[in-house]
Structures are given as C-alpha cells and as structure tokens.
PDB file of N, CA and C in Angstrom:
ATOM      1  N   UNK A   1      73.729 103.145  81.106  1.00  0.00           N
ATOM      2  CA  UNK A   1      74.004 103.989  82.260  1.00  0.00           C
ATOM      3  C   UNK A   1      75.493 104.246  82.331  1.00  0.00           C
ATOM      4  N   UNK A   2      75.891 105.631  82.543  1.00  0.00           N
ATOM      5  CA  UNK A   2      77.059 105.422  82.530  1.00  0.00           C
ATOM      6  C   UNK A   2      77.514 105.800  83.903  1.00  0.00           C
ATOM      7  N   UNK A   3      78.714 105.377  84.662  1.00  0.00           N
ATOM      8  CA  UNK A   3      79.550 105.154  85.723  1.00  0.00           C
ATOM      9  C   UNK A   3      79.524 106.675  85.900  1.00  0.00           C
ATOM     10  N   UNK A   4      79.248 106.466  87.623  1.00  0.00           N
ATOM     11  CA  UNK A   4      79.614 108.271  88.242  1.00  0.00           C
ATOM     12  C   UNK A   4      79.722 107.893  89.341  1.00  0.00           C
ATOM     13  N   UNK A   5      80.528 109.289  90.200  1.00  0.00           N
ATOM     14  CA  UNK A   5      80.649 109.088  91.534  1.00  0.00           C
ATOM     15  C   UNK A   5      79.300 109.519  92.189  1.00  0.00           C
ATOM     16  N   UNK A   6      78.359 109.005  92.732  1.00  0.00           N
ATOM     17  CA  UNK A   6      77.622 109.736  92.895  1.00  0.00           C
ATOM     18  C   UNK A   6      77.527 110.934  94.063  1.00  0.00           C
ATOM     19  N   UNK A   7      76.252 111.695  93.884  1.00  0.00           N
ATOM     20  CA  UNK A   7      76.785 112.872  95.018  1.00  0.00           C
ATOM     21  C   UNK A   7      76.006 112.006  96.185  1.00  0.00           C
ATOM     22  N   UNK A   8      76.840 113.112  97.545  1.00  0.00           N
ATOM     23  CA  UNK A   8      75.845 112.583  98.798  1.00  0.00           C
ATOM     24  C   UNK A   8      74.573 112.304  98.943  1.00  0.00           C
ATOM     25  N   UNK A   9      73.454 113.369  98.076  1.00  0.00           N
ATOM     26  CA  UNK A   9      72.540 113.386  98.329  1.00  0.00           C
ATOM     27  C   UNK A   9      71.986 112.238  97.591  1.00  0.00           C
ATOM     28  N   UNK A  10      72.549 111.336  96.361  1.00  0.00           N
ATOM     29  CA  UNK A  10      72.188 110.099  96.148  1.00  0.00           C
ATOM     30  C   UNK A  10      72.849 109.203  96.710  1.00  0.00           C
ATOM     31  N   UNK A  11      73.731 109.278  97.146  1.00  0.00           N
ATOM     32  CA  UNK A  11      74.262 107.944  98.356  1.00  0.00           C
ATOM     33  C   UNK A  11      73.217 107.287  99.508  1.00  0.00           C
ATOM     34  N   UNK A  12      71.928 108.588 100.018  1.00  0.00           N
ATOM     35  CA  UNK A  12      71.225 108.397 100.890  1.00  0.00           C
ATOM     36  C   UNK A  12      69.990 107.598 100.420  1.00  0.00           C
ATOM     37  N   UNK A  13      70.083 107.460  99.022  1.00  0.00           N
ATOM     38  CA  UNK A  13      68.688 107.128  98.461  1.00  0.00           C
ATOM     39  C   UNK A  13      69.211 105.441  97.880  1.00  0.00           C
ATOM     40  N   UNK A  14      70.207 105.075  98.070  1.00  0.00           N
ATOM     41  CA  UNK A  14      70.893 103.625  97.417  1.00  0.00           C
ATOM     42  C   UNK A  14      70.198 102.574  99.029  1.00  0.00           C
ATOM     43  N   UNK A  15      69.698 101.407  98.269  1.00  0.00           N
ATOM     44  CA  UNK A  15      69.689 100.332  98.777  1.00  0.00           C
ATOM     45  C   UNK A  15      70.034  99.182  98.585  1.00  0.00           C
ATOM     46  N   UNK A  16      69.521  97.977  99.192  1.00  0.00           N
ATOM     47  CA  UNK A  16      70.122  96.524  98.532  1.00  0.00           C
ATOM     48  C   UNK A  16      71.417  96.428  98.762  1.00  0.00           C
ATOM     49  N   UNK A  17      72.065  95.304  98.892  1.00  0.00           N
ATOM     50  CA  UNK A  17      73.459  94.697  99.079  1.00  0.00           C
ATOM     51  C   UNK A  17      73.251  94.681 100.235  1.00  0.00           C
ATOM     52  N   UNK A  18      74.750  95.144 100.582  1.00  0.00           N
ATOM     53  CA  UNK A  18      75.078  95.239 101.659  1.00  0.00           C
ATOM     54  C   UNK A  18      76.463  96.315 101.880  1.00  0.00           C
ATOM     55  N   UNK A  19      76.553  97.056 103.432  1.00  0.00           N
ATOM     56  CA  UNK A  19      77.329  97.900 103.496  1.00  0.00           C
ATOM     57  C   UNK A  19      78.678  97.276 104.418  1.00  0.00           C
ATOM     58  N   UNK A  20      79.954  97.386 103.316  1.00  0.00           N
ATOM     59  CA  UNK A  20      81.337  96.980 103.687  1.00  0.00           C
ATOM     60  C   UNK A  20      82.058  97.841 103.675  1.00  0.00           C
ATOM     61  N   UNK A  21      83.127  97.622 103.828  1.00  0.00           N
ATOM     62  CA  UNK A  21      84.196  98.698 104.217  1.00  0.00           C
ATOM     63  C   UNK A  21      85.251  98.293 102.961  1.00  0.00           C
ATOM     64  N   UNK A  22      86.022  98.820 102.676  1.00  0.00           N
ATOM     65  CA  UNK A  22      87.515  98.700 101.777  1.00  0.00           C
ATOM     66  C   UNK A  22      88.006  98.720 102.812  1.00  0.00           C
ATOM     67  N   UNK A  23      89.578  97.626 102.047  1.00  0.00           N
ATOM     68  CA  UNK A  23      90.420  97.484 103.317  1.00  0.00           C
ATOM     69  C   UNK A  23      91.678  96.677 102.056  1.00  0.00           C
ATOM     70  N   UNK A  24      92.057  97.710 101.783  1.00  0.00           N
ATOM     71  CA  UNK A  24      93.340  97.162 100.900  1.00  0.00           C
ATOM     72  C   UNK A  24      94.655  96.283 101.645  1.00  0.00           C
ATOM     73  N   UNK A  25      94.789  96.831 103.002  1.00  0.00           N
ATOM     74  CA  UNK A  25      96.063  95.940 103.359  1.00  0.00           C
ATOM     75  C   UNK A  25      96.901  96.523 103.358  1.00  0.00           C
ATOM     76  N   UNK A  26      96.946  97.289 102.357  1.00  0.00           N
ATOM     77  CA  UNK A  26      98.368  98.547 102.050  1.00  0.00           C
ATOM     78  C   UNK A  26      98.134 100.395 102.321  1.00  0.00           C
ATOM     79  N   UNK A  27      99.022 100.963 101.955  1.00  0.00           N
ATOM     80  CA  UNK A  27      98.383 102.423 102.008  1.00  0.00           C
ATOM     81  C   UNK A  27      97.696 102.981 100.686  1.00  0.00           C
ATOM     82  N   UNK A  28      97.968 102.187 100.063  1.00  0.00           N
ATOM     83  CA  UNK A  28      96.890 102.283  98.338  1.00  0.00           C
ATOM     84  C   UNK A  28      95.642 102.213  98.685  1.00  0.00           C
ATOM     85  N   UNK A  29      94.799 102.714  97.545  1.00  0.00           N
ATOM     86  CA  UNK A  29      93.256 103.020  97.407  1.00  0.00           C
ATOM     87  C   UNK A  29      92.986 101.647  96.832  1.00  0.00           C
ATOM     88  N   UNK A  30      92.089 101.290  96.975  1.00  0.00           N
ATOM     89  CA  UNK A  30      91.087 100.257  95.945  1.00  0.00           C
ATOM     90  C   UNK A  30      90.924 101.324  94.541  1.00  0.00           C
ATOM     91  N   UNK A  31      91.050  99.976  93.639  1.00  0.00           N
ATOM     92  CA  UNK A  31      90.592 100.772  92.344  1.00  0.00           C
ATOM     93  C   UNK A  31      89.097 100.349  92.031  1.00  0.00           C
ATOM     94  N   UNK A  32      88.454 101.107  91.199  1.00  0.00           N
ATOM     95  CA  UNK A  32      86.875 100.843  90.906  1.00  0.00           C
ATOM     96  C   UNK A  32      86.828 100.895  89.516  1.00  0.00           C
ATOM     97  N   UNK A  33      86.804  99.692  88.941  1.00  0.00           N
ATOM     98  CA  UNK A  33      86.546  99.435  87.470  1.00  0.00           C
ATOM     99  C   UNK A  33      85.093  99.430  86.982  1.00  0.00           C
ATOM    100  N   UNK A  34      84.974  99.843  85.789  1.00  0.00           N
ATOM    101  CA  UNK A  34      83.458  99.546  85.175  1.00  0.00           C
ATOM    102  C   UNK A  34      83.054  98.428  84.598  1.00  0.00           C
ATOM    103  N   UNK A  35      84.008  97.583  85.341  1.00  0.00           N
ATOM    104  CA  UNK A  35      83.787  95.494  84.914  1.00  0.00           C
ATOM    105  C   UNK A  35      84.314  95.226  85.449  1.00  0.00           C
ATOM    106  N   UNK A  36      83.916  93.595  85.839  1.00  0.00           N
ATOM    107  CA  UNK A  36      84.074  92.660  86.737  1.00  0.00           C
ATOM    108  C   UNK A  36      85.841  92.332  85.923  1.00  0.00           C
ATOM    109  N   UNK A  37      86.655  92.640  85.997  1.00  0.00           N
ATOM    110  CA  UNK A  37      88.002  92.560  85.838  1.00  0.00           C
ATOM    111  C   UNK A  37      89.621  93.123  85.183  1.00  0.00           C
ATOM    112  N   UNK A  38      90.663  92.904  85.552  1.00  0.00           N
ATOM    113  CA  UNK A  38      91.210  94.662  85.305  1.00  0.00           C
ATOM    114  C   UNK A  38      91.859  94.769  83.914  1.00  0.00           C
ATOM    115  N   UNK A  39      91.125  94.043  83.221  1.00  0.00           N
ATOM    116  CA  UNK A  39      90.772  95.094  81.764  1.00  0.00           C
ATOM    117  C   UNK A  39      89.687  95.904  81.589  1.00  0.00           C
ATOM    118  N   UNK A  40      89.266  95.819  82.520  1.00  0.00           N
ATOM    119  CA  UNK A  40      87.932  97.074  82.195  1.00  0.00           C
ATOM    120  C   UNK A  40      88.820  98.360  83.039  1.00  0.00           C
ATOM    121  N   UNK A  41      88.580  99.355  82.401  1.00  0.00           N
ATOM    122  CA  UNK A  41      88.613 101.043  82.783  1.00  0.00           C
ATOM    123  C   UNK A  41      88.498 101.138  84.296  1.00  0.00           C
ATOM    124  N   UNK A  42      89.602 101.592  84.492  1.00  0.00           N
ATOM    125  CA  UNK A  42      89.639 102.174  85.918  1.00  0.00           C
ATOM    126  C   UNK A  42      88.262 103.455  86.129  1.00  0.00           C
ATOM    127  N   UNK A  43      87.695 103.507  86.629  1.00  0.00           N
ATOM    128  CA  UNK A  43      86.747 105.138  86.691  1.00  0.00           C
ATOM    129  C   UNK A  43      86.920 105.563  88.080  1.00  0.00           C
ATOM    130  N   UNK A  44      87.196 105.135  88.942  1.00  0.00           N
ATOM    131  CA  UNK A  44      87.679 105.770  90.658  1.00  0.00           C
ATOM    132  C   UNK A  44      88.280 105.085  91.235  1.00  0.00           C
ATOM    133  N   UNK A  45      88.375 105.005  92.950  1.00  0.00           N
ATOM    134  CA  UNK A  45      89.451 104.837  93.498  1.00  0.00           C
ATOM    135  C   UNK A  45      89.464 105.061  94.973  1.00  0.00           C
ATOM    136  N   UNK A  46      88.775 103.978  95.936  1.00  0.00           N
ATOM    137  CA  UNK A  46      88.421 104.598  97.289  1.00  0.00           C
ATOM    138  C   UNK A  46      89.090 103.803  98.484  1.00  0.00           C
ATOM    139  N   UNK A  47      90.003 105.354  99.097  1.00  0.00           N
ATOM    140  CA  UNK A  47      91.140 104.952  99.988  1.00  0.00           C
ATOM    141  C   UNK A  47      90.317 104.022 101.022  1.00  0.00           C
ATOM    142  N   UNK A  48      91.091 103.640 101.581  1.00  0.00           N
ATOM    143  CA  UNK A  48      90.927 102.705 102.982  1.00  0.00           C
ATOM    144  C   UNK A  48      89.757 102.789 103.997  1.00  0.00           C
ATOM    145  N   UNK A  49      89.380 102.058 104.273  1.00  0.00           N
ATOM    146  CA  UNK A  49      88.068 102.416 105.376  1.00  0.00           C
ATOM    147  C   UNK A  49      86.959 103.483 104.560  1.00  0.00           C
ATOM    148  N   UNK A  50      86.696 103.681 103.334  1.00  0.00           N
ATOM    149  CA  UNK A  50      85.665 103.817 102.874  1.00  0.00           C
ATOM    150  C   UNK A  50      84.178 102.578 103.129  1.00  0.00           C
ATOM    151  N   UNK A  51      83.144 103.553 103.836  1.00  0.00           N
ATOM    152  CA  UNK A  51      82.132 102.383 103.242  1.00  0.00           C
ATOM    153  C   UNK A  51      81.255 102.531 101.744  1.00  0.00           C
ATOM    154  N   UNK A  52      81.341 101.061 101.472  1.00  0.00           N
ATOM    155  CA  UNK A  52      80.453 101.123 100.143  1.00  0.00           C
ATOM    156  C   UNK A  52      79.438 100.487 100.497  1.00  0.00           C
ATOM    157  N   UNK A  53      78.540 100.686  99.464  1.00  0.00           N
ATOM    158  CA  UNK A  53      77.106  99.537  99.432  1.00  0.00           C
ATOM    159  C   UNK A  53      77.390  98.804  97.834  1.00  0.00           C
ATOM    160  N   UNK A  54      77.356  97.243  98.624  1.00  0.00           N
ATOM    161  CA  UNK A  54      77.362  96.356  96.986  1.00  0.00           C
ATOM    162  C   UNK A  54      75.894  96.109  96.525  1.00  0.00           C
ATOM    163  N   UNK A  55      75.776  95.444  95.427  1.00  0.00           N
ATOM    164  CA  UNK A  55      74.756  95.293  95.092  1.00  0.00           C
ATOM    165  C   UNK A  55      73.912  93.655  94.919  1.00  0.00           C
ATOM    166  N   UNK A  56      75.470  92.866  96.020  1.00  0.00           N
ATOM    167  CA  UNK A  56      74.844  91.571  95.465  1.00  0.00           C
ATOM    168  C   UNK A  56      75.335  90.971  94.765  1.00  0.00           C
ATOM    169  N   UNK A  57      75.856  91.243  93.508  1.00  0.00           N
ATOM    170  CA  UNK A  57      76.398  90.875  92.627  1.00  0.00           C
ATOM    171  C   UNK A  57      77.576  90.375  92.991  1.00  0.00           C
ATOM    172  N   UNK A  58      77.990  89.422  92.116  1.00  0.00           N
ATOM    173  CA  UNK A  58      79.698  88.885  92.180  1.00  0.00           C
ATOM    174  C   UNK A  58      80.210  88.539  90.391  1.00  0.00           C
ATOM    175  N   UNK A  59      81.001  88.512  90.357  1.00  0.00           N
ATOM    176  CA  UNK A  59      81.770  87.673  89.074  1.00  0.00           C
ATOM    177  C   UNK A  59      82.964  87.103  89.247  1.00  0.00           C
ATOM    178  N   UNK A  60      83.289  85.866  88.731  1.00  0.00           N
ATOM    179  CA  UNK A  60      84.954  85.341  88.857  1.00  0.00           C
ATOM    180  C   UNK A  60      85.381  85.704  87.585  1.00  0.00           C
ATOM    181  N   UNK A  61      86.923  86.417  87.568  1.00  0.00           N
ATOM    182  CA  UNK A  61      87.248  86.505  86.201  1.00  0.00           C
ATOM    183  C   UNK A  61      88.453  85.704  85.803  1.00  0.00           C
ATOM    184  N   UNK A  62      88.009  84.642  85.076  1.00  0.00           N
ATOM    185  CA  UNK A  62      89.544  84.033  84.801  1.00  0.00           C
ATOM    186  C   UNK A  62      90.647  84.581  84.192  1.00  0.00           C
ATOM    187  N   UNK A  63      90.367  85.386  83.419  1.00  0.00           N
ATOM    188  CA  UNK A  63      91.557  86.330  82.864  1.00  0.00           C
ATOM    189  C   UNK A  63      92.596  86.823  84.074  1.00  0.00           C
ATOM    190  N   UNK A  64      92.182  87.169  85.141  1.00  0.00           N
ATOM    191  CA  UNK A  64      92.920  87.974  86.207  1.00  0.00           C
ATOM    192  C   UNK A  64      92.589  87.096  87.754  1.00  0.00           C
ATOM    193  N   UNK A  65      91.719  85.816  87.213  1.00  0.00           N
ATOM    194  CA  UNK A  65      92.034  85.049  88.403  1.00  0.00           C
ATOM    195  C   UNK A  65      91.682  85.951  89.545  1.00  0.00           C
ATOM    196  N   UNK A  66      90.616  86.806  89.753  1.00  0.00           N
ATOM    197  CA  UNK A  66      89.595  87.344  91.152  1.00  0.00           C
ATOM    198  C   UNK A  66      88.428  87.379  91.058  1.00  0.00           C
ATOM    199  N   UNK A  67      87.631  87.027  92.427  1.00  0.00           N
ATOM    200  CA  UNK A  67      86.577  87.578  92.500  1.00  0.00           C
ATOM    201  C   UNK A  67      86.283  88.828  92.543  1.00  0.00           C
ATOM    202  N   UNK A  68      84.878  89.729  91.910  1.00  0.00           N
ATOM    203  CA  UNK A  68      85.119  90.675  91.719  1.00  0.00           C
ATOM    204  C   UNK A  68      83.457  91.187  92.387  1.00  0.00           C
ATOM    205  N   UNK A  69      83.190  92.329  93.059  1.00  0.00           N
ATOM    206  CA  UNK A  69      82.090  92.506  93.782  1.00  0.00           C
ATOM    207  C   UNK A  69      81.233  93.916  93.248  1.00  0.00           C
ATOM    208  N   UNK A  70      80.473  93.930  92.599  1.00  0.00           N
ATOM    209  CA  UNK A  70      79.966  94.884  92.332  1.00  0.00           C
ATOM    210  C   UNK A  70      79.362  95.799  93.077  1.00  0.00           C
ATOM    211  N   UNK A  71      79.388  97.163  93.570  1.00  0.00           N
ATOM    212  CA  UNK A  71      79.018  97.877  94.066  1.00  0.00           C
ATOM    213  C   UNK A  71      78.093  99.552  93.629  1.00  0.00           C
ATOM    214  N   UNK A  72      77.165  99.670  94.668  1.00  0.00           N
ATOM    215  CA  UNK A  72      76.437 101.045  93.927  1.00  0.00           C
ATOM    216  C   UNK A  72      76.800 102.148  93.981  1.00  0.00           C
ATOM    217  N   UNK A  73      77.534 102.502  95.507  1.00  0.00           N
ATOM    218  CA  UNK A  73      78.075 103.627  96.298  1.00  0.00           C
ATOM    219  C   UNK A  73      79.124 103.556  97.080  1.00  0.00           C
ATOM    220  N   UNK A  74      80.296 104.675  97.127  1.00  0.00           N
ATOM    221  CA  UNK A  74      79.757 105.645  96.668  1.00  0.00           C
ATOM    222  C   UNK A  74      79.786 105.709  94.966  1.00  0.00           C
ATOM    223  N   UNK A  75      80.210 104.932  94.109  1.00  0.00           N
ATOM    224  CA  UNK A  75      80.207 104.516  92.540  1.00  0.00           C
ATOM    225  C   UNK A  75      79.324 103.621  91.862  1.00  0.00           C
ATOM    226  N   UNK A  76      79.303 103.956  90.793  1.00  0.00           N
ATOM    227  CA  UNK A  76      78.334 102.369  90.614  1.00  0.00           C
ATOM    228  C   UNK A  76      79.810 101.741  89.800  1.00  0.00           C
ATOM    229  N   UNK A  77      80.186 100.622  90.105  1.00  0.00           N
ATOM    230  CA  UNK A  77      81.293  99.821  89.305  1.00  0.00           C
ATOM    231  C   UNK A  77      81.297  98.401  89.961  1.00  0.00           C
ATOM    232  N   UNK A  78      82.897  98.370  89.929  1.00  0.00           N
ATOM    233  CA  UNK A  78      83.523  96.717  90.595  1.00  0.00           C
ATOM    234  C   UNK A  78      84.954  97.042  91.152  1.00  0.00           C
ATOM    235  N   UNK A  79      85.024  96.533  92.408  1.00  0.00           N
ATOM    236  CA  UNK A  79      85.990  96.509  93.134  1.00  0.00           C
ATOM    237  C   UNK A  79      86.531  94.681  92.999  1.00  0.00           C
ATOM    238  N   UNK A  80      87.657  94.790  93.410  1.00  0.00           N
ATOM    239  CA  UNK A  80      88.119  93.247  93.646  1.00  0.00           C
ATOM    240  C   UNK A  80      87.575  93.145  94.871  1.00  0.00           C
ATOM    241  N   UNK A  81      87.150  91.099  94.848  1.00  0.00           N
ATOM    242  CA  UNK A  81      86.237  91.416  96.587  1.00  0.00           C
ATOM    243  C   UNK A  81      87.530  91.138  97.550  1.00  0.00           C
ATOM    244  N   UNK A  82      88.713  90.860  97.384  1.00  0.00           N
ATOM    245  CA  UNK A  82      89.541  90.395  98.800  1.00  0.00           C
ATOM    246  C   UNK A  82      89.825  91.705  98.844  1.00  0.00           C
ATOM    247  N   UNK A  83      89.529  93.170  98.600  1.00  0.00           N
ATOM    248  CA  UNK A  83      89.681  94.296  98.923  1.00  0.00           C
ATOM    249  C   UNK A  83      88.400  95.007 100.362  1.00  0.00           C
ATOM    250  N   UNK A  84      87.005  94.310  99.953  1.00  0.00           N
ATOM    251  CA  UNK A  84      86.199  93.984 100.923  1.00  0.00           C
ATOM    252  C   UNK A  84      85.914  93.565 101.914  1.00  0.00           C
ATOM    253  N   UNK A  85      85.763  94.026 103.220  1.00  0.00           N
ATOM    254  CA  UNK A  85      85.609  93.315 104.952  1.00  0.00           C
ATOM    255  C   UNK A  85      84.512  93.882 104.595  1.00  0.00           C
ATOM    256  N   UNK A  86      83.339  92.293 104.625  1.00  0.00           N
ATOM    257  CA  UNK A  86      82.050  91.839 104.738  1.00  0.00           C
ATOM    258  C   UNK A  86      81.693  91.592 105.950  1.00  0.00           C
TER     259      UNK A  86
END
C-alpha cells in the first residue's frame, strides 16, 4: 500500500484508534513519516490542532530514541507520539 493523503470523502469511512489532535508546542507542523522513525521518508506534514485518527499502533525507535504512533487520517503513516494530545 502506498502512503496518501487521503481525500475527505475517505476520511469519513476510517475507523479504529482513536481521534487526537497534533500539538507540536511550536509554530511548526508535525511531520508524517512512512515509519515508525526519522529515517523513514517524510510524506506530509500536519500543522497544529489537526485531528487525526491513529490506528492503535505504537513503536519505540531506538535509533532516534521516540515513541512513534501510527496513524490512518488524514494520512496513513507515523507521527512522533509526544506530538499527540490523547
């Protein structure tokens, strides 16, 4: 499967996880990698107070030392989770 933003009209059809907000802390976007850590490919990027839906998923990556939270929408990827208000 490969990584997309998806459109609205599939945002409405995503379930499971749970729905959080981004909340970087700063005026920067969250980045959205296509792996649980930041050697994987950036593919998007969602400013502040976006809500997403995760999927549940988690990974720790020791390479970069974060937890990392996988999400469906509005992307399917991985955000860092201390970027997440659960």
């Amino acid at each position: 499967m490969s990584e997309k933003k998806l459109l609205n009209s599939d945002e409405l059809n995503v379930s499971g996880g749970a729905n959080v907000q981004v909340n970087t802390h700063t005026p920067q976007d969250a980045v959205v990698r296509s792996g649980p850590g930041i050697s994987y490919p950036q593919i998007g990027s969602l400013p502040n107070y976006t809500w997403v839906n995760t999927t549940g998923n988690t990974s720790y990556n020791s390479e970069d030392g974060r937890y990392w939270t996988q999400i469906n929408a509005p992307y399917f990827g991985w955000v860092a989770s201390t970027l997440l208000n659960g």
